[in-house]
C-alpha atoms as a PDB file:
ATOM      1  CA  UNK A   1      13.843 -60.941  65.722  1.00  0.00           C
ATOM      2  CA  UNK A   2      11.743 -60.300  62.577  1.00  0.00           C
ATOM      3  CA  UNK A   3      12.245 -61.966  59.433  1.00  0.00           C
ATOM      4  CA  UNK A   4      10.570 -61.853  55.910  1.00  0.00           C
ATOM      5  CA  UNK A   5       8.933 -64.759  54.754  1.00  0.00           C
ATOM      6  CA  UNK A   6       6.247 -65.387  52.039  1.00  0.00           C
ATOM      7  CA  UNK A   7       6.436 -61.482  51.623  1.00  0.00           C
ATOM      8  CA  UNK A   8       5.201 -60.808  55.210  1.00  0.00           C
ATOM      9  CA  UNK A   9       7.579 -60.572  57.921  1.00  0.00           C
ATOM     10  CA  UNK A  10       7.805 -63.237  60.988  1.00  0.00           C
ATOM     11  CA  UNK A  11       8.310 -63.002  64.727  1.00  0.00           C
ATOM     12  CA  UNK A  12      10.384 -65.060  66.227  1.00  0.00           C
ATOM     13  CA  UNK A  13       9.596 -65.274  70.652  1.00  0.00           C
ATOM     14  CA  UNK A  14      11.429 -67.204  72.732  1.00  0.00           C
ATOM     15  CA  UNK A  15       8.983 -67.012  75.495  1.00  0.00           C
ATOM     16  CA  UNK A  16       6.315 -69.282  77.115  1.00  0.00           C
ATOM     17  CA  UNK A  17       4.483 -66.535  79.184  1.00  0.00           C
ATOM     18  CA  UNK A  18       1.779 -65.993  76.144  1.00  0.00           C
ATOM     19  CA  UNK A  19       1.879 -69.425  74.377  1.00  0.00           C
ATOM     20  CA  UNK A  20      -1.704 -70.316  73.526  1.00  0.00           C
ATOM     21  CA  UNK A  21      -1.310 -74.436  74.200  1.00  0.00           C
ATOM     22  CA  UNK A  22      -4.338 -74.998  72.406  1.00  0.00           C
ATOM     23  CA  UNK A  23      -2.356 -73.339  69.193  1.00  0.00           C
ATOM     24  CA  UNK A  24       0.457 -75.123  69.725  1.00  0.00           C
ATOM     25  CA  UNK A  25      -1.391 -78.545  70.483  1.00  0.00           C
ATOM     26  CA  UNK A  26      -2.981 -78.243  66.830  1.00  0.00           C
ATOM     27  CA  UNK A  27       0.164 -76.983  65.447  1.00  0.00           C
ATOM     28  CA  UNK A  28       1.546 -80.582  66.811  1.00  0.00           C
ATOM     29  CA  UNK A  29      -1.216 -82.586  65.265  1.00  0.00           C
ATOM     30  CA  UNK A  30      -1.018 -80.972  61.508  1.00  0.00           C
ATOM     31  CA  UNK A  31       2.956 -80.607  61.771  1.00  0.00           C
ATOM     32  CA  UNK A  32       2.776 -83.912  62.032  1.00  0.00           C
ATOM     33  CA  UNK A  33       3.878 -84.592  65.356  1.00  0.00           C
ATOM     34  CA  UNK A  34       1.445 -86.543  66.803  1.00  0.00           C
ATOM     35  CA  UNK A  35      -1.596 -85.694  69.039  1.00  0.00           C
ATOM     36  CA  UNK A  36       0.124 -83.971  72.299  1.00  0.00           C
ATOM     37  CA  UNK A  37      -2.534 -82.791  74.774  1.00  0.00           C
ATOM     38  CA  UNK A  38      -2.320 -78.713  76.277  1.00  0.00           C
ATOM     39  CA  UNK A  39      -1.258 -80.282  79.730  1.00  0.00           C
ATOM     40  CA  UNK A  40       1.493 -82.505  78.567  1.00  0.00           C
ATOM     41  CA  UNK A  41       2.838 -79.523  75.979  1.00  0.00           C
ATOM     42  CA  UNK A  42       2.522 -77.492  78.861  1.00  0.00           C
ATOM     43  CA  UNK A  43       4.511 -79.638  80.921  1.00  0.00           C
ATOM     44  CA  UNK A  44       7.228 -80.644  78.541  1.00  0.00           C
ATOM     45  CA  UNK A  45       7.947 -76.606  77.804  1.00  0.00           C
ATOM     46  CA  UNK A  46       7.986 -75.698  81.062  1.00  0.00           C
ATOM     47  CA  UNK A  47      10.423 -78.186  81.618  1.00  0.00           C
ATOM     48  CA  UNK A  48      12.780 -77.322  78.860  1.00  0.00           C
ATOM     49  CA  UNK A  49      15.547 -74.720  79.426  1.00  0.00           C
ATOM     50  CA  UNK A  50      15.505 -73.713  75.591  1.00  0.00           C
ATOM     51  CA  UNK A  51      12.637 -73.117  73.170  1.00  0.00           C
ATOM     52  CA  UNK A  52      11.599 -70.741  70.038  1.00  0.00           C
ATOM     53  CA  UNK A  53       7.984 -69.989  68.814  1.00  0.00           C
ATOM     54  CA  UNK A  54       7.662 -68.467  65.200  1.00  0.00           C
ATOM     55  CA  UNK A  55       4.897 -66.479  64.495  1.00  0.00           C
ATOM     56  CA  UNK A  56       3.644 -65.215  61.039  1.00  0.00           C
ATOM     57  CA  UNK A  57       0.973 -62.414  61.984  1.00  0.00           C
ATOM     58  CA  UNK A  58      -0.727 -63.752  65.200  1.00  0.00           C
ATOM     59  CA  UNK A  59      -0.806 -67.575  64.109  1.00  0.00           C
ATOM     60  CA  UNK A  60       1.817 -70.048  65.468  1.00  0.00           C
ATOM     61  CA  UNK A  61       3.367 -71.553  62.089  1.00  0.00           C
ATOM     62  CA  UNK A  62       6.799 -73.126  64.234  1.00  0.00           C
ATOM     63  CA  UNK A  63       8.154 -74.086  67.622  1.00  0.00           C
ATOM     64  CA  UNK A  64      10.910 -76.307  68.919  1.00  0.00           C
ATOM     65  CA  UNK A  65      12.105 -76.631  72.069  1.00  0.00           C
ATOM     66  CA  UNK A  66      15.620 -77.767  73.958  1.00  0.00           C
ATOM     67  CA  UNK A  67      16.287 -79.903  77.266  1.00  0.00           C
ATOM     68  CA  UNK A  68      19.412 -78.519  78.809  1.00  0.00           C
ATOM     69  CA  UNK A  69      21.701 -79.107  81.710  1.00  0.00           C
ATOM     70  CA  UNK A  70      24.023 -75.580  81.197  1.00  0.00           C
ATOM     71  CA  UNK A  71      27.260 -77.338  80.637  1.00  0.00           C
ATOM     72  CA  UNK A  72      27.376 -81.027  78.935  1.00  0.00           C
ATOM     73  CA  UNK A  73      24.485 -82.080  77.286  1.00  0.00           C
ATOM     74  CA  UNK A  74      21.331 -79.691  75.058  1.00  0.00           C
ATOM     75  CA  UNK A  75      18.893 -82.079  73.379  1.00  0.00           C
ATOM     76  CA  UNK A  76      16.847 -80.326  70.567  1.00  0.00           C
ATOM     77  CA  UNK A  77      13.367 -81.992  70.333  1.00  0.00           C
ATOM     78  CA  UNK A  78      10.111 -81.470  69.184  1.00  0.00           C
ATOM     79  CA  UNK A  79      10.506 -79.508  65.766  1.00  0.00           C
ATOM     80  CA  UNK A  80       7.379 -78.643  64.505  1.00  0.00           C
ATOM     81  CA  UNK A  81       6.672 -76.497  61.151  1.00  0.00           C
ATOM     82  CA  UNK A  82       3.004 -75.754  59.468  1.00  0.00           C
ATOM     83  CA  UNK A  83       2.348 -77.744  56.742  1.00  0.00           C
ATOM     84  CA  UNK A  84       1.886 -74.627  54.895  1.00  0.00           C
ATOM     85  CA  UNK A  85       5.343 -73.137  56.007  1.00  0.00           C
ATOM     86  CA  UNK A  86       7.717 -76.280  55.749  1.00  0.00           C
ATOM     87  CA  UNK A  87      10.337 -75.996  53.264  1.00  0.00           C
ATOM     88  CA  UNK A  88      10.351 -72.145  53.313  1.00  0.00           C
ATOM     89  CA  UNK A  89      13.086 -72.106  56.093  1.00  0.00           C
ATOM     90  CA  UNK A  90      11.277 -71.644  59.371  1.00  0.00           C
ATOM     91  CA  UNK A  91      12.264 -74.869  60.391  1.00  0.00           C
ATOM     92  CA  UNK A  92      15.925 -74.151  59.609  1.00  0.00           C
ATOM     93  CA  UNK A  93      15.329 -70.767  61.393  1.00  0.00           C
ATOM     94  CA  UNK A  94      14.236 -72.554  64.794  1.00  0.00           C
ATOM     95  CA  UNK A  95      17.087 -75.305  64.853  1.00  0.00           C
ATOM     96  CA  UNK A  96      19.492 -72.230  64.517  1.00  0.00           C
ATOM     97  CA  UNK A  97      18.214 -70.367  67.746  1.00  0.00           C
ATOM     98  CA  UNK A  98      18.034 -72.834  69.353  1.00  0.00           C
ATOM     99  CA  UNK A  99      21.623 -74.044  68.570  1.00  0.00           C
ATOM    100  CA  UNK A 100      22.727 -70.581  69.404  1.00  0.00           C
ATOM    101  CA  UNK A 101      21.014 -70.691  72.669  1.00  0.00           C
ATOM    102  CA  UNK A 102      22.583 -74.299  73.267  1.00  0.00           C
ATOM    103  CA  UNK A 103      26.108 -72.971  72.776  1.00  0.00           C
ATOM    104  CA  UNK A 104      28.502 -73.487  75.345  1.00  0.00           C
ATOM    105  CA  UNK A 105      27.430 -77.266  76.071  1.00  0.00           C
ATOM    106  CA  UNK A 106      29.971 -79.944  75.189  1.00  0.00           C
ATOM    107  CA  UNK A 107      27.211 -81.333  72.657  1.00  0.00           C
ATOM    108  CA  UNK A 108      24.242 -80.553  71.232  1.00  0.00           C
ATOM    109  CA  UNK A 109      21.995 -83.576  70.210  1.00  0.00           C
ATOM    110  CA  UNK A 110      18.722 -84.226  68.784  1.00  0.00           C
ATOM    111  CA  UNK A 111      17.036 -87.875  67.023  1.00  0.00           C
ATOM    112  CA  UNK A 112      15.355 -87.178  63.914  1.00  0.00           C
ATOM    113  CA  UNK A 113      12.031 -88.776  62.332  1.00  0.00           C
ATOM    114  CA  UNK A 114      13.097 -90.990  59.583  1.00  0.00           C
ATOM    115  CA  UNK A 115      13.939 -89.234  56.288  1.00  0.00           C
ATOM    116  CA  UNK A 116      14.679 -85.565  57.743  1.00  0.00           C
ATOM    117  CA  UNK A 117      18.146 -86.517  58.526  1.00  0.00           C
ATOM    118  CA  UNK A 118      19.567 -84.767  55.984  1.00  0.00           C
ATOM    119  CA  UNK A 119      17.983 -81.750  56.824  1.00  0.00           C
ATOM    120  CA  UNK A 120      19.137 -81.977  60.064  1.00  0.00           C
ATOM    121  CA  UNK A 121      22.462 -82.492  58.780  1.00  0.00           C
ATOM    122  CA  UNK A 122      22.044 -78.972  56.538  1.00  0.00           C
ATOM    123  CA  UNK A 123      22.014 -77.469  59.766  1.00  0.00           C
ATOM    124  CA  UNK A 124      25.462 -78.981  60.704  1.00  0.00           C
ATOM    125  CA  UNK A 125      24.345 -82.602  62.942  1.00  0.00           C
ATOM    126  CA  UNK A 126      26.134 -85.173  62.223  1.00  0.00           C
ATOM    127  CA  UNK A 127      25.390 -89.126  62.807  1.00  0.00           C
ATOM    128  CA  UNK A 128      25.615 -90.695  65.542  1.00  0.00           C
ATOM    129  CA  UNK A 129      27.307 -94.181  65.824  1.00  0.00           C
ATOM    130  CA  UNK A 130      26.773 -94.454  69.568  1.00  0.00           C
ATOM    131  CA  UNK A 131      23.238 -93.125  69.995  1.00  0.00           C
ATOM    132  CA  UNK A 132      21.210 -95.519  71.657  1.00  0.00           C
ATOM    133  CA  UNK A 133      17.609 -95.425  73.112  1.00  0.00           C
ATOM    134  CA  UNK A 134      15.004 -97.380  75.054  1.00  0.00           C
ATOM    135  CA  UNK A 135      11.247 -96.329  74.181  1.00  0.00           C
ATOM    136  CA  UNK A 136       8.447 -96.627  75.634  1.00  0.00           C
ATOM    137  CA  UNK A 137       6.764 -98.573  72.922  1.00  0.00           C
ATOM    138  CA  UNK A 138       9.702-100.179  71.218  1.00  0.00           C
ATOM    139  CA  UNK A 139       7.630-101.673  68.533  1.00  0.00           C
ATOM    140  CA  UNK A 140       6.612 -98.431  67.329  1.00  0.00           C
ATOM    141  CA  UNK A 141       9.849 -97.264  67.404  1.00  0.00           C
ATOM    142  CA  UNK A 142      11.360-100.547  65.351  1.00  0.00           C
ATOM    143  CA  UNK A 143       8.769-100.049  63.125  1.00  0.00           C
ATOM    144  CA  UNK A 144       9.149 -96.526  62.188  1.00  0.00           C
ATOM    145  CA  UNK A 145      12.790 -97.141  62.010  1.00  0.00           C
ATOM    146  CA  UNK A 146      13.795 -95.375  64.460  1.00  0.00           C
ATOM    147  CA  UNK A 147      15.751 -97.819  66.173  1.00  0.00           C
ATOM    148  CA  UNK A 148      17.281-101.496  65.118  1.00  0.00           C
ATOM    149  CA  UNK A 149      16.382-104.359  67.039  1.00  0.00           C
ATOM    150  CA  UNK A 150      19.476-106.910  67.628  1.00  0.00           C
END
């Protein structure tokens, strides 16, 4: 699928066979979505059923990716947008493939960084009064608000 953006059109691929990690690992640490190693990236896609690269010329500006069991349950995680592209719609354009690619389940689910829920709600999520989660540093997570500690 092409698209125009910035007056130069976009390529979306929803293929891992020619993913540069490297690209994607720095696209990770300037998105901001932390500091996310080749191997692990490589690992975590590999692992995911779902997941949408967006290209602008031959630089990586977006990718997200979706856990999936075929049936019940997609999870849509790890949204990550240029600095340069964010707010143009790329983002947007990701969530929407891979919602389309998610169809069928019984629910599609994702946990947002504080302050993007609405956003994520622009693409039709809805809150959650039920979602619960255990981290692996639960500290971090208090303190970024992701979760409430009772």
């Amino acid at each position: 699928m092409n698209n125009q953006h910035n007056g130069s059109k976009v390529k979306v691929c929803e293929n891992i066979e020619y993913i540069d990690w490297r690209e994607l690992s720095e696209l990770y640490r300037i998105a901001p979505l932390g500091n996310k190693s080749v191997n692990w990236l490589k690992s975590v896609y590999e692992n995911s059923r779902f997941y949408c690269f967006v290209y602008q010329g031959e630089q990586l500006i977006g990718a997200g990716r979706a856990l999936a069991d075929g049936f019940d349950c997609s999870y849509i995680c790890d949204l990550a947008v240029h600095p340069a592209h964010q707010g143009k719609g790329i983002g947007k354009q990701i969530v929407k493939k891979l919602i389309n690619r998610s169809k069928g389940h019984k629910k599609i689910i994702l946990y947002s960084v504080v302050g993007m829920e609405p956003f994520y709600r622009s693409c039709g999520f809805q809150s959650m009064t039920t979602a619960m989660a255990i981290f692996a540093d639960q500290d971090k997570a208090s303190e970024s608000g992701l979760i409430e500690v009772s």
